[in-house]
C-alpha atoms as a PDB file:
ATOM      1  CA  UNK A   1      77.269   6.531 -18.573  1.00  0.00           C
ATOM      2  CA  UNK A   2      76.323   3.325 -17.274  1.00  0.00           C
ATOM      3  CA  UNK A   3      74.077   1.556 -14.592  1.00  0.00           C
ATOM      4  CA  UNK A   4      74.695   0.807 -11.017  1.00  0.00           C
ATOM      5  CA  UNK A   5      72.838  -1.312  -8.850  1.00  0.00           C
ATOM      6  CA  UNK A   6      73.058  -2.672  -5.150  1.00  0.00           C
ATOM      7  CA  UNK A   7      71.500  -4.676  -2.372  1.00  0.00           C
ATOM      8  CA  UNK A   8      69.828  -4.139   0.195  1.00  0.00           C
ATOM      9  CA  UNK A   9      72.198  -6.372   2.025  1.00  0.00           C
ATOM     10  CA  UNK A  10      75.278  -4.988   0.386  1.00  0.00           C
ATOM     11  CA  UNK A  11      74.557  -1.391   1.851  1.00  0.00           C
ATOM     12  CA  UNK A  12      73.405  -2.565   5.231  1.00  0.00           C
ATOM     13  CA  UNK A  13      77.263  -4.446   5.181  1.00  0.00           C
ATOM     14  CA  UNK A  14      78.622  -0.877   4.351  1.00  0.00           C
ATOM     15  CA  UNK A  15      76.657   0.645   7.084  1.00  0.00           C
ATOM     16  CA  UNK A  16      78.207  -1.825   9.393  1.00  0.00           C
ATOM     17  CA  UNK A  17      81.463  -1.533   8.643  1.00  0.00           C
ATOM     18  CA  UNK A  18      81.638   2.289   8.480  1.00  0.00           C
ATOM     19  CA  UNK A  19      83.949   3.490  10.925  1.00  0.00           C
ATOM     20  CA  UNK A  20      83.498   7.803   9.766  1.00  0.00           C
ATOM     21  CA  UNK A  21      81.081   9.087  11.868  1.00  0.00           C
ATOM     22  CA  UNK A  22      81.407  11.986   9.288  1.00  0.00           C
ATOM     23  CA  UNK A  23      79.429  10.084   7.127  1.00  0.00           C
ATOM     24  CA  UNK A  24      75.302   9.587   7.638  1.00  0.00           C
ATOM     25  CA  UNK A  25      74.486   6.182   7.358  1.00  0.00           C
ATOM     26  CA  UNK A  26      71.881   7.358   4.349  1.00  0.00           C
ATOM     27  CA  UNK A  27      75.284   8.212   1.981  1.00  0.00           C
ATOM     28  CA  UNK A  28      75.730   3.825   1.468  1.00  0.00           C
ATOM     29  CA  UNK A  29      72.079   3.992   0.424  1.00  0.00           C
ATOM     30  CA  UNK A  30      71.277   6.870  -1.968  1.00  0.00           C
ATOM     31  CA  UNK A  31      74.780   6.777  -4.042  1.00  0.00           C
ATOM     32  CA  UNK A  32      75.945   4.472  -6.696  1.00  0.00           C
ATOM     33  CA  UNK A  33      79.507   5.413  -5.879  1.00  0.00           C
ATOM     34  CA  UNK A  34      79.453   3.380  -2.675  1.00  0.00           C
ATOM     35  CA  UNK A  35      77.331   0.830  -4.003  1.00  0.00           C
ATOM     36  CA  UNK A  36      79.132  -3.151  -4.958  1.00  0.00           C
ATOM     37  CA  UNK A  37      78.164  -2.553  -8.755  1.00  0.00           C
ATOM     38  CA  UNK A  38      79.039   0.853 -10.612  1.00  0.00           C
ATOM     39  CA  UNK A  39      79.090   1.678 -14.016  1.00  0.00           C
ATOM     40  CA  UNK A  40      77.707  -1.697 -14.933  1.00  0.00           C
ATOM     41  CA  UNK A  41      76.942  -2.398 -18.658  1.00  0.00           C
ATOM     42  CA  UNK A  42      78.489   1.152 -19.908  1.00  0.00           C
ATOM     43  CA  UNK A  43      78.396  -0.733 -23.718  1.00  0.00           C
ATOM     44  CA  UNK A  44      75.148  -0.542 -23.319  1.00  0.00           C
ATOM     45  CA  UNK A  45      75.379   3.430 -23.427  1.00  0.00           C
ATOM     46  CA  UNK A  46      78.061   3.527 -25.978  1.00  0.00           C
ATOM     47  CA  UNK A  47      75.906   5.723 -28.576  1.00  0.00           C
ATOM     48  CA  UNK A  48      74.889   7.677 -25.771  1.00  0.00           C
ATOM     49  CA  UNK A  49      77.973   8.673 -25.353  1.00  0.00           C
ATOM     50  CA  UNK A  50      78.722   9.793 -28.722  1.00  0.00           C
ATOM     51  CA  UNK A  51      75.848  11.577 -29.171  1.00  0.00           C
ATOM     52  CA  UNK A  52      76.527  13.511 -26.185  1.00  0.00           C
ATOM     53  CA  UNK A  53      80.166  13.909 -27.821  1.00  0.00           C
ATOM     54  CA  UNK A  54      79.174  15.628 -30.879  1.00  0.00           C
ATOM     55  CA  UNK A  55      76.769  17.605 -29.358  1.00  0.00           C
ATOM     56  CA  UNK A  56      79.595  19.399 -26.840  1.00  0.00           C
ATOM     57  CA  UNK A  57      81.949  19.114 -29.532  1.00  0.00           C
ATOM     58  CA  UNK A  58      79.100  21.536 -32.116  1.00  0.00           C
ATOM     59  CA  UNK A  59      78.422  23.283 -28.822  1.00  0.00           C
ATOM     60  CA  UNK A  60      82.388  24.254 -27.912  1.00  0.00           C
ATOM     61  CA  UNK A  61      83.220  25.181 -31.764  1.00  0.00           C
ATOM     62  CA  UNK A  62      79.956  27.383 -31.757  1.00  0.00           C
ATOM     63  CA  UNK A  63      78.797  24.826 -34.412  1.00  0.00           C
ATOM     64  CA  UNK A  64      75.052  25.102 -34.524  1.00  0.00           C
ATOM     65  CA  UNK A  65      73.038  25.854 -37.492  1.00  0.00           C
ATOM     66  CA  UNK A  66      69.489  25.762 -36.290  1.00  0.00           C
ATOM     67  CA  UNK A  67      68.583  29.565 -36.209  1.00  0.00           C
ATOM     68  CA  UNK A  68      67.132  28.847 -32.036  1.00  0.00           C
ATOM     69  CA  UNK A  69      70.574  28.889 -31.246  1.00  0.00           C
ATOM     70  CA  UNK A  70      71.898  32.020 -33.431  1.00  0.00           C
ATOM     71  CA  UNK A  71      73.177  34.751 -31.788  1.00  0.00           C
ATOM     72  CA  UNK A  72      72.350  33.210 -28.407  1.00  0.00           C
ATOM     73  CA  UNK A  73      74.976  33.049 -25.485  1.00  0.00           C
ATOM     74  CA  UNK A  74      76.475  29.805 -24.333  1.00  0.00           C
ATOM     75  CA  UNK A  75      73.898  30.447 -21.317  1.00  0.00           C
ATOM     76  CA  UNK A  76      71.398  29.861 -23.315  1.00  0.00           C
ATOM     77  CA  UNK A  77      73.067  26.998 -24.541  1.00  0.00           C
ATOM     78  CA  UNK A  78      73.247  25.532 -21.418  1.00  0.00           C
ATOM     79  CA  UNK A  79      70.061  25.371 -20.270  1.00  0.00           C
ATOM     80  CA  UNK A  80      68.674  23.989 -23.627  1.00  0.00           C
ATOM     81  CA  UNK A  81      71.476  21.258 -23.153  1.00  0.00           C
ATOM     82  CA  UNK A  82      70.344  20.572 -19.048  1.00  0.00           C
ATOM     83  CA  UNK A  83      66.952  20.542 -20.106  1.00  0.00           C
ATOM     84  CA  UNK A  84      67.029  18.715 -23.258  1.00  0.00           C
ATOM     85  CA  UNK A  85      69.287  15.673 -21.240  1.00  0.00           C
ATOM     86  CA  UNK A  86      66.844  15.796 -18.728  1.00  0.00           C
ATOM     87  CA  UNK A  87      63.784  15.318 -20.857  1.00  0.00           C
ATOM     88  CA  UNK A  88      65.983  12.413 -22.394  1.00  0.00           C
ATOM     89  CA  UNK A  89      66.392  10.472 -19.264  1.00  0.00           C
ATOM     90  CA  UNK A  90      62.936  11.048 -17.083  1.00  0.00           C
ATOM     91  CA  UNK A  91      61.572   9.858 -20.780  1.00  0.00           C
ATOM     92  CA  UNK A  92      63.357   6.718 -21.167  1.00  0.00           C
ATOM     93  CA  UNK A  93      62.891   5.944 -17.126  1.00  0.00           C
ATOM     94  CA  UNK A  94      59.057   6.699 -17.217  1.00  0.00           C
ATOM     95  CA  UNK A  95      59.331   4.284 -20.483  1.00  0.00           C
ATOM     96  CA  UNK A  96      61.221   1.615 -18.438  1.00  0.00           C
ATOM     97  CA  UNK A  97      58.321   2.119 -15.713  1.00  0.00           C
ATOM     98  CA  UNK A  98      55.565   1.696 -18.243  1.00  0.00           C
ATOM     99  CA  UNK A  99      56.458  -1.256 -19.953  1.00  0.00           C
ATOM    100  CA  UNK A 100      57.156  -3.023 -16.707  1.00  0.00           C
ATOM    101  CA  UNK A 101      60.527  -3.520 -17.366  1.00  0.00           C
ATOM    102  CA  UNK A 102      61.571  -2.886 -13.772  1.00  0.00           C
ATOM    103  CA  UNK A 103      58.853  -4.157 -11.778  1.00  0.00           C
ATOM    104  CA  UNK A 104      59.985  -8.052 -12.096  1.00  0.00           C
ATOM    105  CA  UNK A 105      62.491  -9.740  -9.978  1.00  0.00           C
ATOM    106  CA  UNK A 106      64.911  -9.127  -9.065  1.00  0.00           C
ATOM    107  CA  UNK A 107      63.107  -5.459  -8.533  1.00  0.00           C
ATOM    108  CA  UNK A 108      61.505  -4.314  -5.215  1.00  0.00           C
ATOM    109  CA  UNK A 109      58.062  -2.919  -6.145  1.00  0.00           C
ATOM    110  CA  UNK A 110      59.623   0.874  -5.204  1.00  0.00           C
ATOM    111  CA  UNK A 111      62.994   1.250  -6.688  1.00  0.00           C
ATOM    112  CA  UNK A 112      64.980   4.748  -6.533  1.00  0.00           C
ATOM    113  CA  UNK A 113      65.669   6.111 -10.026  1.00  0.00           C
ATOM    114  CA  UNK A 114      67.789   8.244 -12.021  1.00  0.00           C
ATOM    115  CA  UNK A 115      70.915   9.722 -12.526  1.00  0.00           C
ATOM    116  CA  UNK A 116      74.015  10.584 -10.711  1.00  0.00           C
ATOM    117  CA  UNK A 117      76.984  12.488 -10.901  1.00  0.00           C
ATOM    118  CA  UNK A 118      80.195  11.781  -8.917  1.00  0.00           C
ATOM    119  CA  UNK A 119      81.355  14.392  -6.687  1.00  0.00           C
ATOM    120  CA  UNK A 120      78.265  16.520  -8.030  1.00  0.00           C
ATOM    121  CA  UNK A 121      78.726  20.554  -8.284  1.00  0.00           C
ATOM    122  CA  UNK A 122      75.629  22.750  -7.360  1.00  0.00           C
ATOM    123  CA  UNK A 123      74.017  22.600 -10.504  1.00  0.00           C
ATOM    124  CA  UNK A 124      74.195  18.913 -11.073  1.00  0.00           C
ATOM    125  CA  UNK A 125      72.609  18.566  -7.486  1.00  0.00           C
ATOM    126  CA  UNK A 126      69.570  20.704  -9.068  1.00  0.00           C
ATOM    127  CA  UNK A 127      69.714  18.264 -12.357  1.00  0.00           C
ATOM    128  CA  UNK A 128      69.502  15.208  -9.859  1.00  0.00           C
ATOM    129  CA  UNK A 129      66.462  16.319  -7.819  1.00  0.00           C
ATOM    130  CA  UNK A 130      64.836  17.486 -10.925  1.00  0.00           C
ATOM    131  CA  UNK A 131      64.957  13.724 -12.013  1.00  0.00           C
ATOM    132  CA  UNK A 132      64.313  12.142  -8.857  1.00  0.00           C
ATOM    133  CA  UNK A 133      61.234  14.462  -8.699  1.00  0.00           C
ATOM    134  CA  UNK A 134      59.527  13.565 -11.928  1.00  0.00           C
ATOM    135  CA  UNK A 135      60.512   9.669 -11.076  1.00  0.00           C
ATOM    136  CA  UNK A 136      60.598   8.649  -8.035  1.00  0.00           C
ATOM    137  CA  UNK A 137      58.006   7.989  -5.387  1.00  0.00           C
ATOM    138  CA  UNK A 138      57.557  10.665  -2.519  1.00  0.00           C
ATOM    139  CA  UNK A 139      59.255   8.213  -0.571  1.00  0.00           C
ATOM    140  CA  UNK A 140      62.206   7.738  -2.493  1.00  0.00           C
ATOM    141  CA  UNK A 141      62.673  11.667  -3.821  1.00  0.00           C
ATOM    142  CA  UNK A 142      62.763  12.722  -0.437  1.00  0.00           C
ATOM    143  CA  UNK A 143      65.762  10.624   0.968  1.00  0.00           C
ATOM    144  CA  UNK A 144      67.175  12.190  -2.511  1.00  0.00           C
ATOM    145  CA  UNK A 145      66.411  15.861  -0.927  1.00  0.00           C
ATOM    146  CA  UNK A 146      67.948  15.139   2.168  1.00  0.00           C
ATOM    147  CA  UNK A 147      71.225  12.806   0.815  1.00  0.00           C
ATOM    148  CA  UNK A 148      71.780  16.101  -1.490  1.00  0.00           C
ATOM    149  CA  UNK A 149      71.379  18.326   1.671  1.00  0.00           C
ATOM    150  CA  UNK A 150      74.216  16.572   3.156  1.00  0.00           C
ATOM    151  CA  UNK A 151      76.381  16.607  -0.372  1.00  0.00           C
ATOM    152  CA  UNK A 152      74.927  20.907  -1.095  1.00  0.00           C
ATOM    153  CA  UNK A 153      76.963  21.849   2.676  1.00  0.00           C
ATOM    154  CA  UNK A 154      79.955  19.344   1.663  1.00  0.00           C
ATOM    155  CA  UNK A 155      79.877  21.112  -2.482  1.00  0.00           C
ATOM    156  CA  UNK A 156      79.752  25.030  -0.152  1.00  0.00           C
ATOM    157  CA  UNK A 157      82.184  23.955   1.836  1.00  0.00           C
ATOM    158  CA  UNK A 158      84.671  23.415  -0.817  1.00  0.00           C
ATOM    159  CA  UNK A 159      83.315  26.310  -2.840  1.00  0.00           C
ATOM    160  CA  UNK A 160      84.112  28.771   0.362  1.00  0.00           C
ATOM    161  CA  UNK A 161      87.582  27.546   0.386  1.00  0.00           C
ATOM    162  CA  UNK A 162      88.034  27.195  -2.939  1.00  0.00           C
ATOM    163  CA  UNK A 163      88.649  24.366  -4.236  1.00  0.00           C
ATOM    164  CA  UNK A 164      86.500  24.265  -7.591  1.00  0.00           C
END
């Protein structure tokens, strides 16, 4: 995990200089992977990481004691896990938003919010709007529906031929 950030003058350069007509202008915008600083700060997210860690770790050895998960399938599993790291992050974003911590320069007043996935599969697309939704403005969640349109045909795509 870690935090990416960009400018507004950074992705109008990439939108420039893109020479794939493949590829809507909106892509430079909406995703940290094309954006001039990725996975900024990932010490910051270091116990993060390792709680995440253990929790797969108890989740792939079938480790869990507390009796909501006995005798449950690893769908189950799943969707406690997706909706459990989801609560986690809208949380700590609506937190951020709350105490202001965003809203200062270098902030614009509307920023777009919450978490991405490179090279996302079909489910993580659903994980990413359901973030976007609960933290984002209209505005902002709705260039997210429509940059995850464009990545849902590329994800079928591959899926049809497949390549997953």
């Amino acid at each position: 995990m870690g935090i990416a950030v960009s400018t507004r003058e950074s992705v109008t350069r990439k939108i420039k200089s893109n020479v794939d007509v493949g590829v809507p202008d909106n892509v430079f915008l909406m995703n940290a992977s094309e954006w001039d600083y990725l996975a900024i700060h990932n010490e910051l997210f270091e116990e993060v990481g390792v709680l995440i860690d253990e929790f797969y770790d108890r989740y792939y050895d079938q480790d869990f004691d507390d009796a909501q998960f006995l005798g449950k399938g690893s769908d189950f599993i799943d969707q406690f896990a997706c909706e459990l790291f989801m609560r986690i992050i809208v949380d700590v974003i609506k937190h951020l938003k709350a105490a202001s911590d965003l809203s200062d320069s270098p902030f614009e007043s509307d920023l777009l919010l919450g978490i991405q996935f490179t090279d996302p599969e079909m489910d993580e697309l659903d994980f990413i709007k359901s973030v976007s939704h609960e933290v984002n403005s209209r505005s902002w969640h709705d260039q997210v529906e429509n940059n995850y349109k464009y990545f849902e045909d590329l994800t079928a795509a591959r899926e049809a031929r497949g390549r997953f």
